[in-house]
C-alpha atoms as a PDB file:
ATOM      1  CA  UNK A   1      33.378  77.643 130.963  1.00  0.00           C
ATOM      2  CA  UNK A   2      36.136  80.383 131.939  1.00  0.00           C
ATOM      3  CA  UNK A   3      36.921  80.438 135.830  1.00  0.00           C
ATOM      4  CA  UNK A   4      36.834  83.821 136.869  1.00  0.00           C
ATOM      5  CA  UNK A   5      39.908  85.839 138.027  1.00  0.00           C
ATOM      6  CA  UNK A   6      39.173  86.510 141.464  1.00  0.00           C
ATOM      7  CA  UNK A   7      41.464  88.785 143.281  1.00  0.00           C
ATOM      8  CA  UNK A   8      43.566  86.150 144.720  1.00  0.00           C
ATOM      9  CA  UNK A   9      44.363  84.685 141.326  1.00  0.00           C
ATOM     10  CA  UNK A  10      45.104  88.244 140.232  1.00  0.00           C
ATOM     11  CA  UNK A  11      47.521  88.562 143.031  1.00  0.00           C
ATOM     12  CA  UNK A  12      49.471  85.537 143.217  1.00  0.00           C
ATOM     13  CA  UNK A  13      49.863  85.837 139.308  1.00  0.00           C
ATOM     14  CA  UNK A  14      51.945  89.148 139.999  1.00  0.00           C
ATOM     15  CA  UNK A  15      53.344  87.947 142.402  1.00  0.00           C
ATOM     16  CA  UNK A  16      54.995  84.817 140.320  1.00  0.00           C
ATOM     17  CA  UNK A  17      55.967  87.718 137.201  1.00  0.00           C
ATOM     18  CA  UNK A  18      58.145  89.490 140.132  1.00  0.00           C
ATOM     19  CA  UNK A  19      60.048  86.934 141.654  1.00  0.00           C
ATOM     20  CA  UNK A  20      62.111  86.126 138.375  1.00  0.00           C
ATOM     21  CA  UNK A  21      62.470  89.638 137.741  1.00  0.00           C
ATOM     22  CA  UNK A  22      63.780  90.390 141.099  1.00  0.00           C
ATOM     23  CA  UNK A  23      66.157  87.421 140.768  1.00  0.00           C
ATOM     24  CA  UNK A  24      67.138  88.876 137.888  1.00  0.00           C
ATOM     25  CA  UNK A  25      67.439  92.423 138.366  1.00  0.00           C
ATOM     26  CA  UNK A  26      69.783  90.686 141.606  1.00  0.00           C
ATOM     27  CA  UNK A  27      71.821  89.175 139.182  1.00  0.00           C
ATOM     28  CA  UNK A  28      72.301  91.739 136.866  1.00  0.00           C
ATOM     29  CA  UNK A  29      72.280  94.981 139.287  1.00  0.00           C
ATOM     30  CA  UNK A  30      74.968  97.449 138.144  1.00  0.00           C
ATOM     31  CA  UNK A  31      75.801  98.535 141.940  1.00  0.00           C
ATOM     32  CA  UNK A  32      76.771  94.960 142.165  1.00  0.00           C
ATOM     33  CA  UNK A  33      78.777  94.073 139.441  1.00  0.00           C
ATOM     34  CA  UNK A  34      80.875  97.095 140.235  1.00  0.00           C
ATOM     35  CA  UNK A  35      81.354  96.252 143.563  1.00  0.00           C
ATOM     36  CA  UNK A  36      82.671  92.619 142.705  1.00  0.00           C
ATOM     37  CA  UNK A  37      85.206  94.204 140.099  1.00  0.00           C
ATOM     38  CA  UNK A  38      86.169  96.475 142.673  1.00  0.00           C
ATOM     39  CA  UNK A  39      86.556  93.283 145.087  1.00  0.00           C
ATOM     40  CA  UNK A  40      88.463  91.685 142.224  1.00  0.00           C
ATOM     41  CA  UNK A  41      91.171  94.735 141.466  1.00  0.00           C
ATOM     42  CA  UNK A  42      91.915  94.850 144.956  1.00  0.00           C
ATOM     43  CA  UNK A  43      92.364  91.162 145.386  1.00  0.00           C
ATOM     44  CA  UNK A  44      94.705  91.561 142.449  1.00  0.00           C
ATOM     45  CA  UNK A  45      96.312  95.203 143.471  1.00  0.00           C
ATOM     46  CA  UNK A  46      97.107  92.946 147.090  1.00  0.00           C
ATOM     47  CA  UNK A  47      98.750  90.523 145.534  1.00  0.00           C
ATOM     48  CA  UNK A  48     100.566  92.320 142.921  1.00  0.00           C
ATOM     49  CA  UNK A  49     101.840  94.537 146.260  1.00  0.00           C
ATOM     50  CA  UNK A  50     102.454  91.181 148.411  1.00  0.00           C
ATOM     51  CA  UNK A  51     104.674  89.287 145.916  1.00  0.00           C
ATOM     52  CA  UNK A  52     106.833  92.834 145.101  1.00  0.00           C
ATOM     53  CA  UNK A  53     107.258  92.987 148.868  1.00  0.00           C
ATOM     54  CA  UNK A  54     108.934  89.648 148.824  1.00  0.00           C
ATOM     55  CA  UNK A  55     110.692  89.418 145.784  1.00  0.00           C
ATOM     56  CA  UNK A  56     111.023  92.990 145.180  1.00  0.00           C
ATOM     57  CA  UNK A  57     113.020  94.795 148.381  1.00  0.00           C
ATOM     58  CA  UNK A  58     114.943  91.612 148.470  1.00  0.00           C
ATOM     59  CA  UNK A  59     116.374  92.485 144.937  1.00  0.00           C
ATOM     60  CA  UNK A  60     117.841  95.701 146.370  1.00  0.00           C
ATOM     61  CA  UNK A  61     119.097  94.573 149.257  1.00  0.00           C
ATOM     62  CA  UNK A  62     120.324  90.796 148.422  1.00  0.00           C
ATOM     63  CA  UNK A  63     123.131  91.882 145.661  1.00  0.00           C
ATOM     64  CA  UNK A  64     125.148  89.521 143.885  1.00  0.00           C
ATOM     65  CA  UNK A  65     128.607  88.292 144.921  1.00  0.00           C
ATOM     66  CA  UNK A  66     131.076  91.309 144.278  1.00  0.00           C
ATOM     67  CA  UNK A  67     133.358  90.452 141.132  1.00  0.00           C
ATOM     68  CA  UNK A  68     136.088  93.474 142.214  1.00  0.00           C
ATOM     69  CA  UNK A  69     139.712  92.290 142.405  1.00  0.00           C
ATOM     70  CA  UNK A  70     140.983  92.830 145.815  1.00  0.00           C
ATOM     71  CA  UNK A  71     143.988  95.181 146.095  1.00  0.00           C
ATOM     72  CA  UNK A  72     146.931  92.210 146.645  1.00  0.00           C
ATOM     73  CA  UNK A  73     148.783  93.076 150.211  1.00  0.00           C
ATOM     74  CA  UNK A  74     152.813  93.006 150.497  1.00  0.00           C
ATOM     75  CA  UNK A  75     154.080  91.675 153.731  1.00  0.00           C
ATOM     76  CA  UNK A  76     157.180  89.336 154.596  1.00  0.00           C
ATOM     77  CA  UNK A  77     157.078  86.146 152.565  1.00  0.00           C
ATOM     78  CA  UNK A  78     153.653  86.436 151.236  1.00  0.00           C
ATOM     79  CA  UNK A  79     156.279  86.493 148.019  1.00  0.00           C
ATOM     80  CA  UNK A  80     159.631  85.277 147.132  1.00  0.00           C
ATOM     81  CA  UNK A  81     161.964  86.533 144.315  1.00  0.00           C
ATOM     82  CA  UNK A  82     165.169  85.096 143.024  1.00  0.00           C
ATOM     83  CA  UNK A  83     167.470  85.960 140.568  1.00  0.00           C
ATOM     84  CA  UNK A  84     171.043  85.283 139.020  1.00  0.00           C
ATOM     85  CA  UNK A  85     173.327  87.634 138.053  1.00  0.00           C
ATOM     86  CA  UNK A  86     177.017  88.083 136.727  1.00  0.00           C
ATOM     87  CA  UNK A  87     178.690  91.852 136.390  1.00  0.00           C
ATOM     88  CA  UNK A  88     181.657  93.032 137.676  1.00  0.00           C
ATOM     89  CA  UNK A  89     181.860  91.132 141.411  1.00  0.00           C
ATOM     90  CA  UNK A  90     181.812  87.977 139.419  1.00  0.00           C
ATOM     91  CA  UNK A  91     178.662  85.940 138.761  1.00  0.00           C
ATOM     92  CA  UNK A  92     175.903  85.747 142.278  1.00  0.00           C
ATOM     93  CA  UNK A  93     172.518  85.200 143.474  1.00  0.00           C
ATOM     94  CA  UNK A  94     169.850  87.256 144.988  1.00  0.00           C
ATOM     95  CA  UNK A  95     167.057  86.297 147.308  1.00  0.00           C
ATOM     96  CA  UNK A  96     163.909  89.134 148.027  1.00  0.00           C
ATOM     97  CA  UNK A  97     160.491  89.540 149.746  1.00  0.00           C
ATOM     98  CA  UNK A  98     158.272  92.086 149.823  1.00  0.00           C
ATOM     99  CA  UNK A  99     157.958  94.393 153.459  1.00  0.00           C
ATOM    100  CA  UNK A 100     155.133  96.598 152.089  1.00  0.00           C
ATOM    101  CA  UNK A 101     154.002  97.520 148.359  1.00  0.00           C
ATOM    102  CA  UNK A 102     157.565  99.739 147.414  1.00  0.00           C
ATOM    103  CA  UNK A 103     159.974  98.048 149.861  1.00  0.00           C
ATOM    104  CA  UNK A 104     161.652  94.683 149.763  1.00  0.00           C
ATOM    105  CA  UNK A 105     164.512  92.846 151.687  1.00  0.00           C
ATOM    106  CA  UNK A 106     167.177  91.635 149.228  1.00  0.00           C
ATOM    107  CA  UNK A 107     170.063  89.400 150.204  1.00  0.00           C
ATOM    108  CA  UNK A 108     172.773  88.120 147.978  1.00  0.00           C
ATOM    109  CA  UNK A 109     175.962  86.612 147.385  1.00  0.00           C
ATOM    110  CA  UNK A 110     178.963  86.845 144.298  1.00  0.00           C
ATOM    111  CA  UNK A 111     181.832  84.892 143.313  1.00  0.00           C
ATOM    112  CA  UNK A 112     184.893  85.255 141.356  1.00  0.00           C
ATOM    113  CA  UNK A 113     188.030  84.169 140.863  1.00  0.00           C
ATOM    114  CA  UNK A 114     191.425  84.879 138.701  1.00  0.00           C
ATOM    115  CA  UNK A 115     194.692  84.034 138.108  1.00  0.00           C
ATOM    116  CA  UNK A 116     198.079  84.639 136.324  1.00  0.00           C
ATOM    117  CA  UNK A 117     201.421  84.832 135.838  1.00  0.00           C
ATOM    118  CA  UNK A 118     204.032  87.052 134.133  1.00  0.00           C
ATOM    119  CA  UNK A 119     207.525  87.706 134.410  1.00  0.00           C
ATOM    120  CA  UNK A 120     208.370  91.180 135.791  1.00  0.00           C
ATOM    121  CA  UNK A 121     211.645  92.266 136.452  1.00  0.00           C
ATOM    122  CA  UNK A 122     213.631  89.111 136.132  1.00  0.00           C
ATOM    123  CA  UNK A 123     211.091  87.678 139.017  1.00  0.00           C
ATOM    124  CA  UNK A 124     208.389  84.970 138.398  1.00  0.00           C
ATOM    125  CA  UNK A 125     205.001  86.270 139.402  1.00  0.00           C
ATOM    126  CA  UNK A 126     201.368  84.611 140.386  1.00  0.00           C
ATOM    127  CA  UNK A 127     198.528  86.203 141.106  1.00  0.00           C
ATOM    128  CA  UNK A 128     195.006  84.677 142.444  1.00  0.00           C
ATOM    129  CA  UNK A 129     192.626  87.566 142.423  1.00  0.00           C
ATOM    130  CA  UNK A 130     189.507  85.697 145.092  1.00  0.00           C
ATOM    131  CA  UNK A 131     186.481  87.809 145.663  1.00  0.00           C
ATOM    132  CA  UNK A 132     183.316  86.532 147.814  1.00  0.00           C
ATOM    133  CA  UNK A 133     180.783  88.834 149.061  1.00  0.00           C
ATOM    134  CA  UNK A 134     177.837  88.228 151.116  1.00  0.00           C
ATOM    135  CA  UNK A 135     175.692  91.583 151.534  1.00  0.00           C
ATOM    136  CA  UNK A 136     171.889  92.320 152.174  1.00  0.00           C
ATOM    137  CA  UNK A 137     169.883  95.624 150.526  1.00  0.00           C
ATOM    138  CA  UNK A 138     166.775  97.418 151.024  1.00  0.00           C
ATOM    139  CA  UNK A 139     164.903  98.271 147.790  1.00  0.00           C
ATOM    140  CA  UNK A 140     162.693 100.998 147.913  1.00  0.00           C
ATOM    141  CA  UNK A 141     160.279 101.613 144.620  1.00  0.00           C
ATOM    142  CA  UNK A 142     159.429 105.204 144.894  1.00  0.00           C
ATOM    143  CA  UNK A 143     157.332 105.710 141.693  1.00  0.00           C
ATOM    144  CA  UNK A 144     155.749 102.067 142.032  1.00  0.00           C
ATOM    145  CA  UNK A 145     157.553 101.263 138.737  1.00  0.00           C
ATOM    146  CA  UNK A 146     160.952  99.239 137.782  1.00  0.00           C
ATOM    147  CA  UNK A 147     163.249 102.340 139.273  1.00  0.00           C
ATOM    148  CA  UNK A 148     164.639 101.354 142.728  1.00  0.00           C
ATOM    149  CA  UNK A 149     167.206 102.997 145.183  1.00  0.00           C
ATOM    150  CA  UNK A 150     169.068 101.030 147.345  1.00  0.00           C
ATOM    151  CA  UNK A 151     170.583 101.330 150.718  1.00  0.00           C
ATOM    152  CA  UNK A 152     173.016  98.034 151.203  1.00  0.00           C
ATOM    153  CA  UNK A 153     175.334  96.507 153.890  1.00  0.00           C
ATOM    154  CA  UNK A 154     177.907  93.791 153.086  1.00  0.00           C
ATOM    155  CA  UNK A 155     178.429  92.122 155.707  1.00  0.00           C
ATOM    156  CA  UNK A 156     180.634  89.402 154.531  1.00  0.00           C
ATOM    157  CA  UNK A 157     183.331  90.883 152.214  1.00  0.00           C
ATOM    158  CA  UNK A 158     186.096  88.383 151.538  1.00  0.00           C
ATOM    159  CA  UNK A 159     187.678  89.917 148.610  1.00  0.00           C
ATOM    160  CA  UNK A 160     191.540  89.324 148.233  1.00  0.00           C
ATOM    161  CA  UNK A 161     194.373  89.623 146.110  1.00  0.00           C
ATOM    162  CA  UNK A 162     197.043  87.021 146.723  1.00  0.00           C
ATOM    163  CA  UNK A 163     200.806  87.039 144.680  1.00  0.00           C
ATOM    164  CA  UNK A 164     204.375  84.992 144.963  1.00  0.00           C
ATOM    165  CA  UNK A 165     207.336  86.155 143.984  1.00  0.00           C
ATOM    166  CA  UNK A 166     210.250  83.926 143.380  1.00  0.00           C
ATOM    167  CA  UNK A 167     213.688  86.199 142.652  1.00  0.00           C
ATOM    168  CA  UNK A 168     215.854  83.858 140.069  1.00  0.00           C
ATOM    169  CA  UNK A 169     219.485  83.244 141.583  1.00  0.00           C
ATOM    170  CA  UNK A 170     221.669  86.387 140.509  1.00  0.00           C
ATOM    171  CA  UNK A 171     218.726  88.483 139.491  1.00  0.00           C
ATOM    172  CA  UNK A 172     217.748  92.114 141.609  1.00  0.00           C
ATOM    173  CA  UNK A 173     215.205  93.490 142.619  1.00  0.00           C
ATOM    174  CA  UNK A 174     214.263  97.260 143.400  1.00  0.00           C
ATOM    175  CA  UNK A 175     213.223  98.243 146.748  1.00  0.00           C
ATOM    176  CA  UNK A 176     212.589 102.050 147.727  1.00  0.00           C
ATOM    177  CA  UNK A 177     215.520 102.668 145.436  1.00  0.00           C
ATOM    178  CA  UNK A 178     218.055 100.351 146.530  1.00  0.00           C
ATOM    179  CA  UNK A 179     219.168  97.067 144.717  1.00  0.00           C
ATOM    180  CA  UNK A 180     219.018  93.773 145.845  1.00  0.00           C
ATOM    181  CA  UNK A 181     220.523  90.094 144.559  1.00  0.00           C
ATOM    182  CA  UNK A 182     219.064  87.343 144.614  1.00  0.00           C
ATOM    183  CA  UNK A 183     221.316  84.939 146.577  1.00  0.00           C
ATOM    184  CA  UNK A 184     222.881  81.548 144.754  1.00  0.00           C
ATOM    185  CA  UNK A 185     222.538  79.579 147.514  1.00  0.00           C
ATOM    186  CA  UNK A 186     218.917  80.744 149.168  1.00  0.00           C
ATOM    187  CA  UNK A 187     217.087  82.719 146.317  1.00  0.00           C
ATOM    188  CA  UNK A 188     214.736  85.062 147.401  1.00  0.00           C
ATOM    189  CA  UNK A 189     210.920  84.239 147.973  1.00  0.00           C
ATOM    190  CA  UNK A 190     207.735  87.292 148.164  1.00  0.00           C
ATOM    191  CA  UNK A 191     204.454  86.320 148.883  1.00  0.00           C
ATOM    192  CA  UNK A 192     201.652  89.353 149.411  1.00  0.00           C
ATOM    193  CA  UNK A 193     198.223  90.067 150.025  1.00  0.00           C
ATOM    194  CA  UNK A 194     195.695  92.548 149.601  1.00  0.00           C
ATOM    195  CA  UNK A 195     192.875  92.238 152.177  1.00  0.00           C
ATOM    196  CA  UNK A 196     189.443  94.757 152.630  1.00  0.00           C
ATOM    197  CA  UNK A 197     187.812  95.413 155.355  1.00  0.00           C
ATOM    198  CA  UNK A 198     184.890  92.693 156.105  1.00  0.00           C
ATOM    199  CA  UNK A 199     181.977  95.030 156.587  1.00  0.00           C
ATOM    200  CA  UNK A 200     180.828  97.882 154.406  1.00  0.00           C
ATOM    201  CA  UNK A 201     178.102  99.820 153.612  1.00  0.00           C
ATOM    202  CA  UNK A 202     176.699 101.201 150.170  1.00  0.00           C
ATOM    203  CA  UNK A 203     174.183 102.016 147.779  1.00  0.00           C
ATOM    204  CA  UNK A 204     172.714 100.908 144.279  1.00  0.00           C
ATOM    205  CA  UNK A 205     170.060 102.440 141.758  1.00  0.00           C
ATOM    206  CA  UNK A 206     169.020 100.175 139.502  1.00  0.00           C
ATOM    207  CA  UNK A 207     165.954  98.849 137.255  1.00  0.00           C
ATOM    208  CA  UNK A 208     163.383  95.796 137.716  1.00  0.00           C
ATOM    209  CA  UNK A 209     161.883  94.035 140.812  1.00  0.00           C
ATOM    210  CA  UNK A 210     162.228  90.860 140.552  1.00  0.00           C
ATOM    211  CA  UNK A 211     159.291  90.605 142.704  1.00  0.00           C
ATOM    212  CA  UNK A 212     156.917  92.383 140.214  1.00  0.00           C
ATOM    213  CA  UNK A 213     153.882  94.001 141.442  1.00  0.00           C
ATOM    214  CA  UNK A 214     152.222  93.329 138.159  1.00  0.00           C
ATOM    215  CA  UNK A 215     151.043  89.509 137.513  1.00  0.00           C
ATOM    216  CA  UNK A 216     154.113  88.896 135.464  1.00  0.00           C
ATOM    217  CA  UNK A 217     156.937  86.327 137.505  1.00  0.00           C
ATOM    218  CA  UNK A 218     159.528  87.511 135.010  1.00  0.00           C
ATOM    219  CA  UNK A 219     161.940  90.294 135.290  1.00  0.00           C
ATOM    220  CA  UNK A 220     165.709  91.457 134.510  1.00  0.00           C
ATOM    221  CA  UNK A 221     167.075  93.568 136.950  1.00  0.00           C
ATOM    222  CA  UNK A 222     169.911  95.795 136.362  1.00  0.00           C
ATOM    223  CA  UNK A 223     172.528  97.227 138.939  1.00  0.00           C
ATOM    224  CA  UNK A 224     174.829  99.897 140.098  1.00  0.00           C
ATOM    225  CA  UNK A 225     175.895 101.337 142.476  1.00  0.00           C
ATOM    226  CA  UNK A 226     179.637 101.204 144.813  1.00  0.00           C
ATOM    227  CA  UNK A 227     180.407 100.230 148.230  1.00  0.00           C
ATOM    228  CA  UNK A 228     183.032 101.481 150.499  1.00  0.00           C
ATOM    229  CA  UNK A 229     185.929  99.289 151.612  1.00  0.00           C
ATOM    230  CA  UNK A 230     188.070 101.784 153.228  1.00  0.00           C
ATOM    231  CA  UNK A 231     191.791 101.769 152.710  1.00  0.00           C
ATOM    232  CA  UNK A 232     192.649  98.075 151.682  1.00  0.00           C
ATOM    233  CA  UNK A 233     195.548  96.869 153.682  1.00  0.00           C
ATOM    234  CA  UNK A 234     198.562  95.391 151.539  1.00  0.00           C
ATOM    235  CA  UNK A 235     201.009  93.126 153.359  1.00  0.00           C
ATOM    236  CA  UNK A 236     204.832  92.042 151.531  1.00  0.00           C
ATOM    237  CA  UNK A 237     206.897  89.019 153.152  1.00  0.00           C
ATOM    238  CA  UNK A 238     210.074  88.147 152.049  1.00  0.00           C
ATOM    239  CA  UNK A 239     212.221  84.947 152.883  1.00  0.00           C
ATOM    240  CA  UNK A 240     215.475  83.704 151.288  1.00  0.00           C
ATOM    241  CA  UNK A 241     218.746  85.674 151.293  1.00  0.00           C
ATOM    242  CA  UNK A 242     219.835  88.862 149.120  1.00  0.00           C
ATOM    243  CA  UNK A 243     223.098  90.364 148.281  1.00  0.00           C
ATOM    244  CA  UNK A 244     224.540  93.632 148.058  1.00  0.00           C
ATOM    245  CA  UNK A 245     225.638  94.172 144.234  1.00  0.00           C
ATOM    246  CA  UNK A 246     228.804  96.501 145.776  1.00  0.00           C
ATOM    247  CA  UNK A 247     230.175  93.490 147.615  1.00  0.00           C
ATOM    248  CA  UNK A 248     230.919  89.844 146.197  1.00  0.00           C
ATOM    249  CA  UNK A 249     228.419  87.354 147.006  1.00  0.00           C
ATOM    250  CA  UNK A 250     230.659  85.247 149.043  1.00  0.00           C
ATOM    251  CA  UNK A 251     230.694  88.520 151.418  1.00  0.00           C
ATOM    252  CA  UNK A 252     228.252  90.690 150.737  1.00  0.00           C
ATOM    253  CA  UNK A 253     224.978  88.035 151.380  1.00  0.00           C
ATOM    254  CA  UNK A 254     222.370  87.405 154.437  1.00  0.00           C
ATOM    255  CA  UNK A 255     218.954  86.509 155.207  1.00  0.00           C
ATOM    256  CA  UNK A 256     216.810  89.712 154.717  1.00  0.00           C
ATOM    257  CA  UNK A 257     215.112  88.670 158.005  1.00  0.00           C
ATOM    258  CA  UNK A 258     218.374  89.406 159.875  1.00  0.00           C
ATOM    259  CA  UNK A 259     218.963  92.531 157.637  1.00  0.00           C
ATOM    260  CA  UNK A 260     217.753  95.899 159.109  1.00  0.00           C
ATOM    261  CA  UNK A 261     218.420  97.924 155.565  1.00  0.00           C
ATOM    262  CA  UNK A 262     215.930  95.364 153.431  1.00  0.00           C
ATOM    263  CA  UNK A 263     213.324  95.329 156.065  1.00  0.00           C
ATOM    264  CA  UNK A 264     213.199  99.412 156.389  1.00  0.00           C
ATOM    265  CA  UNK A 265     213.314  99.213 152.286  1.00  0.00           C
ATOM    266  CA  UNK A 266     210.604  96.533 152.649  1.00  0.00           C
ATOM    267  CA  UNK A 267     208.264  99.158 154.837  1.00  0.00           C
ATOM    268  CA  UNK A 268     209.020 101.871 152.967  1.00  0.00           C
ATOM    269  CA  UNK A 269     207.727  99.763 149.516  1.00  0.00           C
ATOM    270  CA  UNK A 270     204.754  98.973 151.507  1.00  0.00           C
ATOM    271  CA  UNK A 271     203.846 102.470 153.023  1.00  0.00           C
ATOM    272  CA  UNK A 272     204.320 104.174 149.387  1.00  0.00           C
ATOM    273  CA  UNK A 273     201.510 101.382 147.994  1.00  0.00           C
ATOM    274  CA  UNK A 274     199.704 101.621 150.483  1.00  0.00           C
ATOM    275  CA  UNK A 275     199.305 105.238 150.286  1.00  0.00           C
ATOM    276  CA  UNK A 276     198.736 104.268 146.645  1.00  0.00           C
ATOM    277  CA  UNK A 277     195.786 102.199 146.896  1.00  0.00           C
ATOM    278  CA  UNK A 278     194.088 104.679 148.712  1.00  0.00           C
ATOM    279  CA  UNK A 279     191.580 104.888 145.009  1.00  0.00           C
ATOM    280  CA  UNK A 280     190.335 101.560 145.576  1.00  0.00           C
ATOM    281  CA  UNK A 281     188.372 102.537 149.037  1.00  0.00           C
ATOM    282  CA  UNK A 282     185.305 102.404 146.841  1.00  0.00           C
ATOM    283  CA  UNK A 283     184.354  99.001 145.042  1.00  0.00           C
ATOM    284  CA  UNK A 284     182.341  99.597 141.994  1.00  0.00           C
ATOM    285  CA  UNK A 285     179.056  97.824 141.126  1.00  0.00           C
ATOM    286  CA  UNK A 286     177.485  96.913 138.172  1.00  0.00           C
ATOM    287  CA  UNK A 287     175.588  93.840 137.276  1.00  0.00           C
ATOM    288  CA  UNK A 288     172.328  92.201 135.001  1.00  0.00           C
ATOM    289  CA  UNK A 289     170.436  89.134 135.507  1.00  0.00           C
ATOM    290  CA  UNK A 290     167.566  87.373 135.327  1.00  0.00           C
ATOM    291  CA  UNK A 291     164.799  87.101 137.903  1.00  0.00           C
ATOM    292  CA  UNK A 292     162.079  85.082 138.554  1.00  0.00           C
ATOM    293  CA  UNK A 293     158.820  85.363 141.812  1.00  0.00           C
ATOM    294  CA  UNK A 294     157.164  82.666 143.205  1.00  0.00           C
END
């Protein structure tokens, strides 16, 4: 026998259809689901925007260790240059460091030495030729190349010229015209000198720095240039006895010391050499060498 559907029955029937619908139509709604994917992209859109905030900014304003060569500075000692040279002073040294990127202090020192001897005149000659400098320059690089012009001092000039005479027995000698024998008994004895003045200025042009602003250490410098010695001062001494060739020698003989005709000859000689020397007030320079920086 069927029950009968009341209305109660009826009712909670339909109302156990809609609660799995409504679940359901919950889980499914449309409004919903877009919501959470809007949730979602914004989660993601945040954290996308977060992490470029960190890492991002930092990129632009952290940069990387700069790999630019710094421009190398020139100041006293920060580099020192030495070379060795030979020209016409003789063979020498030179010693540099930089004052600023076209200037450096140079100082330097050369060396030579000569002798000889000849016959001239019936009178045995010698003749040391002894030249020592000491001197200091300024080099300045105008174009920032090789070229340099140089302003110098020498401050130590011991250049000399040094000669002996010895005047056989019976032979002359010439002095400001007059003739002169050498006595038997004392022959007659020169000795000279030609001395410069210890300080002088001058000036070289000249190519290669032999502290090069380049990374090379190498270089080979090349000099000239002059410097100005004034008039060089030439000294004559002579000792022994001389004759007059009028007179016999047993009469006509006496130290040149005591005689007042040989020693106004004697000044005359010197005066007229003097005079003629007055060319060498300028000493030439010229040298090449090879120079190394550290």
């Amino acid at each position: 026998m069927k029950s009968p559907i009341t209305p109660w029955n009826a009712a909670l029937f339909v109302m156990l259809l809609s609660v799995p619908c409504v679940f359901a139509q919950n889980l499914i709604d449309p409004d919903s689901v877009t919501a959470n994917l809007a949730d979602e992209a914004m989660r993601t859109f945040s954290s996308s925007t977060d992490a470029n905030a960190t890492s991002g900014p930092t990129s632009f304003v952290t940069l990387p260790p700069s790999t630019a060569i710094k421009p190398k500075t020139f100041h006293p000692f920060s580099a020192i240059g030495f070379d060795s040279h030979t020209g016409l002073a003789g063979t020498g040294f030179d010693i540099a460091t930089p004052l600023a990127k076209k200037l450096n202090l140079r100082a330097g020192a050369d060396f030579f030495s000569y002798a000889t001897a000849f016959q001239q005149q019936g009178a045995n000659v010698a003749i040391n030729l002894r030249m020592k400098t000491g001197r200091a320059s300024l080099d300045w690089f105008p174009f920032n190349g090789r070229f340099r012009l140089s302003p110098l001092l020498v401050f130590a000039n011991n250049n000399r010229i040094l000669a002996t005479a010895l005047i056989p027995s019976g032979s002359a000698i010439t002095l400001n015209g007059n003739d002169y024998v050498s006595s038997f008994t004392d022959p007659l004895h020169g000795n000279g000198r030609i001395d410069f003045r210890r300080v002088s200025p001058g000036f070289t042009l000249g190519l290669g720095n032999i502290i090069p602003r380049t990374r090379s250490r190498l270089s080979i410098p090349i000099e000239l240039g002059f410097y100005y010695v004034g008039q060089p001062n030439l000294q004559v001494n002579f000792t022994g006895s001389a004759c007059d060739p009028v007179f016999p020698a047993s009469v006509g003989c006496q130290s040149v010391s005591q005689d007042p005709s040989f020693q106004k000859n004697l000044a005359a000689f010197i005066a007229r050499n003097n005079n003629n020397l007055s060319y060498a007030s300028f000493f030439p320079i010229f040298s090449i060498g090879f120079g190394y920086a550290f």
